[in-house]
C-alpha atoms as a PDB file:
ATOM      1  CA  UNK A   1      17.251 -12.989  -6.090  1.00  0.00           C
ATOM      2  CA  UNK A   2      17.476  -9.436  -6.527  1.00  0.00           C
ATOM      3  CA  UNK A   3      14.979  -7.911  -8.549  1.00  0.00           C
ATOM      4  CA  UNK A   4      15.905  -4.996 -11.753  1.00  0.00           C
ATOM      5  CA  UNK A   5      12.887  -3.151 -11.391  1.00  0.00           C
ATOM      6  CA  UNK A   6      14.588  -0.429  -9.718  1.00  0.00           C
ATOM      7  CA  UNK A   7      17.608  -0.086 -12.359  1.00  0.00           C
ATOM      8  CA  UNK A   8      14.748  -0.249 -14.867  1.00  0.00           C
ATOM      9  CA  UNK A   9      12.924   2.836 -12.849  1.00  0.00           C
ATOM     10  CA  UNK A  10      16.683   4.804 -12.376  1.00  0.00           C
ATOM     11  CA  UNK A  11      17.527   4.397 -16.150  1.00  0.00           C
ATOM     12  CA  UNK A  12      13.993   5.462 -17.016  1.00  0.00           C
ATOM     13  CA  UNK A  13      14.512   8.531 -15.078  1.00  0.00           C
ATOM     14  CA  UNK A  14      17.830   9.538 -16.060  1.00  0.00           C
ATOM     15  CA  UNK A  15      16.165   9.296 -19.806  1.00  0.00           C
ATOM     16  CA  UNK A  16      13.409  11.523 -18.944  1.00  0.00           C
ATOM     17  CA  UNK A  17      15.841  13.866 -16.906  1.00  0.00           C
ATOM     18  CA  UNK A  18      18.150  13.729 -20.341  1.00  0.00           C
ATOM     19  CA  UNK A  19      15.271  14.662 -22.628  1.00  0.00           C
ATOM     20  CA  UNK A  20      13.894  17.238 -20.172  1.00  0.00           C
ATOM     21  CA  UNK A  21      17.622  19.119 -20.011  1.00  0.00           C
ATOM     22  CA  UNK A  22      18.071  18.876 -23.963  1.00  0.00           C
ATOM     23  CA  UNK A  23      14.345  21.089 -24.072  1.00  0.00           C
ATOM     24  CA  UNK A  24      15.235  22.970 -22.046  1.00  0.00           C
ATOM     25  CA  UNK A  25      18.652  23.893 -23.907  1.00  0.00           C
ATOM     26  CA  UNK A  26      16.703  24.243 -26.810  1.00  0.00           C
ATOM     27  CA  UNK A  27      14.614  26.842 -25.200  1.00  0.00           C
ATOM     28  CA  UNK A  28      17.067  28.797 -24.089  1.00  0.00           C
ATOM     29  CA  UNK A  29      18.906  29.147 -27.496  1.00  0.00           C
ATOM     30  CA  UNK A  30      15.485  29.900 -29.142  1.00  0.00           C
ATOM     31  CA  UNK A  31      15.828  32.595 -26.695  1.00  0.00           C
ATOM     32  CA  UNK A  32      18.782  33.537 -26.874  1.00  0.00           C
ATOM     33  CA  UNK A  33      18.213  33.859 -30.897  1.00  0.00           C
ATOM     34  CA  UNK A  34      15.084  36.214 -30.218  1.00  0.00           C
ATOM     35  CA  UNK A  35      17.295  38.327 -28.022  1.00  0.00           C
ATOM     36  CA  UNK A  36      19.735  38.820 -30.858  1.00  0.00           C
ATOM     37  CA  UNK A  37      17.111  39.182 -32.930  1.00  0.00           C
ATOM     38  CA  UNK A  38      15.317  41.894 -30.831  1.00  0.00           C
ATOM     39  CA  UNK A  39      18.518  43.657 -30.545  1.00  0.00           C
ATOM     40  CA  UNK A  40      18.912  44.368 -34.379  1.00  0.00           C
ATOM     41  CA  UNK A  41      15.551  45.178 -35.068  1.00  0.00           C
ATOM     42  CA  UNK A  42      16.283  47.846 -31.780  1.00  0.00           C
ATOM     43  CA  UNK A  43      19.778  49.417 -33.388  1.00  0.00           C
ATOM     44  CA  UNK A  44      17.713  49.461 -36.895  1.00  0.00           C
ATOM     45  CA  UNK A  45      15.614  52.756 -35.953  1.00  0.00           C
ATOM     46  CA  UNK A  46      13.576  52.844 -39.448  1.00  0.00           C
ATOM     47  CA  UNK A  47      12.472  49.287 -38.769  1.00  0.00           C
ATOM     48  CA  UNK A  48      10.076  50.556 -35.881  1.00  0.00           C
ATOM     49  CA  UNK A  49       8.562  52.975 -38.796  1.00  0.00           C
ATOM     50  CA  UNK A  50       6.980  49.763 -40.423  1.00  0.00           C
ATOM     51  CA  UNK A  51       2.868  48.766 -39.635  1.00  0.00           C
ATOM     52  CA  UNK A  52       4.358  45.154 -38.856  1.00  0.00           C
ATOM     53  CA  UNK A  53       6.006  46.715 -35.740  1.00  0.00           C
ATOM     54  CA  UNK A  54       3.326  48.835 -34.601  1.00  0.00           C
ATOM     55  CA  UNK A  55       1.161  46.217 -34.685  1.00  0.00           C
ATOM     56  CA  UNK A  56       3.685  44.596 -32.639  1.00  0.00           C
ATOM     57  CA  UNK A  57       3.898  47.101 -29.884  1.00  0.00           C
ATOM     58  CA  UNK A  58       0.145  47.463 -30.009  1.00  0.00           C
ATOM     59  CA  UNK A  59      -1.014  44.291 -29.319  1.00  0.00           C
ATOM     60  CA  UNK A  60       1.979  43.790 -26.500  1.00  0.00           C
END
């Protein structure tokens, strides 16, 4: 009799290899989004005029 474990093991590790690709897709659009973000607050010179900002760079 041949025993399932393994296909048990193999289908728990294609799940955890799944859910570890989908983070990391997430992660990467997250920053991907900052990027943009980062970008527009760049072109936007009186932006960098505001305390928020130069708190920002400050504590960088």
């Amino acid at each position: 009799m041949i025993s399932n474990d393994k296909c048990v093991n193999q289908d728990k590790l294609v799940e955890y290899i799944d859910n570890k690709i989908t983070g990391i897709v997430n992660q990467a659009k997250e920053l991907y989004e900052l990027i943009e973000l980062l970008n527009k607050v760049k072109e936007n010179k009186h932006l960098g005029e505001c305390d928020f900002f130069k708190s920002l760079i400050n504590n960088s």
